[in-house]
Protein backbone atom coordinates (compact mmCIF):
# COMPACT_ATOMS: atom_id res chain seq x y z
CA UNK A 1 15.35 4.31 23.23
CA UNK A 2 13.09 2.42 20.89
CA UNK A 3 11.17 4.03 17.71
CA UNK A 4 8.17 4.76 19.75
CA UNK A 5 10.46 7.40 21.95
CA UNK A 6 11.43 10.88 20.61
CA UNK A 7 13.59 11.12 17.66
CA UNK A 8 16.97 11.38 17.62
CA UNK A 9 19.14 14.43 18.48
CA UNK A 10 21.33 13.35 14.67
CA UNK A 11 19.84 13.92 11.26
CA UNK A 12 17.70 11.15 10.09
CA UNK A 13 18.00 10.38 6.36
CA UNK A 14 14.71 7.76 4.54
CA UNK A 15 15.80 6.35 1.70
CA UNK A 16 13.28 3.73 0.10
CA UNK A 17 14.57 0.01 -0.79
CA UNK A 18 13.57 -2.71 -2.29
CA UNK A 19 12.23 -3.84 1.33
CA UNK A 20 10.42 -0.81 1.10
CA UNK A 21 8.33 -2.57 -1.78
CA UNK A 22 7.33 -5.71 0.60
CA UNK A 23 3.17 -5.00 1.51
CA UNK A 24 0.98 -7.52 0.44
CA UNK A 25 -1.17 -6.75 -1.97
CA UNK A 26 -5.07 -6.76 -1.56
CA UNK A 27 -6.90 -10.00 -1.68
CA UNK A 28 -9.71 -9.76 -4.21
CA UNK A 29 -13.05 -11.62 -2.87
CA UNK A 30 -11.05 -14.30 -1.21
CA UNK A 31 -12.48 -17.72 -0.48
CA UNK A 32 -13.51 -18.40 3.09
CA UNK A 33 -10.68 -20.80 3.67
CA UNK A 34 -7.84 -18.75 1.81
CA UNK A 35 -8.63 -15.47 3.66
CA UNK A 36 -6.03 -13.30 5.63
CA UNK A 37 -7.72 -11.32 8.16
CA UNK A 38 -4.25 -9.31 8.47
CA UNK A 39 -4.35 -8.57 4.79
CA UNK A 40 -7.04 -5.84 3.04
CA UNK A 41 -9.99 -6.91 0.97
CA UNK A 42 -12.35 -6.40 -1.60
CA UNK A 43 -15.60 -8.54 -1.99
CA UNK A 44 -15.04 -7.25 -5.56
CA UNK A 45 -12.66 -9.61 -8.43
CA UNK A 46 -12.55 -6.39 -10.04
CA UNK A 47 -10.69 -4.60 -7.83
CA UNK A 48 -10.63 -2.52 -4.48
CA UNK A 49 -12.73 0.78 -3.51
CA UNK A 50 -10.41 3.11 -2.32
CA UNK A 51 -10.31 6.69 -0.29
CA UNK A 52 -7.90 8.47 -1.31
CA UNK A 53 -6.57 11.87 0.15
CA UNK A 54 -7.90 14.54 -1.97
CA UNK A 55 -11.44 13.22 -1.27
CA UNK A 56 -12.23 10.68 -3.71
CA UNK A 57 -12.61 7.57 -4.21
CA UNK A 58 -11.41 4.66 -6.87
CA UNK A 59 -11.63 1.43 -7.71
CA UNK A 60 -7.69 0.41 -7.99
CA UNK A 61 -7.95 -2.48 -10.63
CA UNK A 62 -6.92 -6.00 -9.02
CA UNK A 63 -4.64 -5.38 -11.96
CA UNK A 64 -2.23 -2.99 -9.79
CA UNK A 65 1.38 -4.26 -9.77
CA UNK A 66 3.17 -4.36 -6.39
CA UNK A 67 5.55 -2.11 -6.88
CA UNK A 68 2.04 0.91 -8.05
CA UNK A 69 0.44 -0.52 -4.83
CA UNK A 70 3.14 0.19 -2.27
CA UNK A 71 3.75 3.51 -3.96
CA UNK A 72 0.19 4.28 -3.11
CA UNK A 73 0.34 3.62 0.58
CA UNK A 74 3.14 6.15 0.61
CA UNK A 75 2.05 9.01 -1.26
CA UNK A 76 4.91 11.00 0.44
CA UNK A 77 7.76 9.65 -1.61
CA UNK A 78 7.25 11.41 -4.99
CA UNK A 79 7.82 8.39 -6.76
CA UNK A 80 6.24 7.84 -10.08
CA UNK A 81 3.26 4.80 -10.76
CA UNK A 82 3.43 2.54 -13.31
CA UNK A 83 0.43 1.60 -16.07
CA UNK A 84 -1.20 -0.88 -13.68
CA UNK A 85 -2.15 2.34 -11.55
């Protein structure tokens, strides 16, 4: 059964990898002809307004490194950001 059925009957283990770091980062007030519609983004060169789960709401810096950014989108992990965040 695929990953959309129930979960498996055997312990299941999530360990992050360096795949794990792969998400694009946002694109900060792209140019008509260089925008992803698949990606996020900001109008903003500054950075990105963002919700986050406690109720608030940030600008994340178009400074943010990749690896601050994917930790972000998976607040579950414990993992620790780096300066950019």
């Amino acid at each position: 059964m695929g990953m959309c059925g129930n979960p498996p009957t055997w312990p299941y283990y999530y360990m992050p990898t360096v795949d794990y770091l792969a998400l694009p980062l946002p694109q900060m007030a792209p140019n008509i002809n260089a925008c992803d519609p698949t990606q996020l983004q900001s109008p903003y060169t500054a950075g990105i307004m963002m919700g986050l789960g406690d109720g608030s709401v940030r600008l994340v810096s178009s400074g943010i490194s990749s690896y601050s950014w994917n930790l972000a989108l998976n607040p579950s992990d414990g993992l620790v950001f780096d300066s950019s965040w």
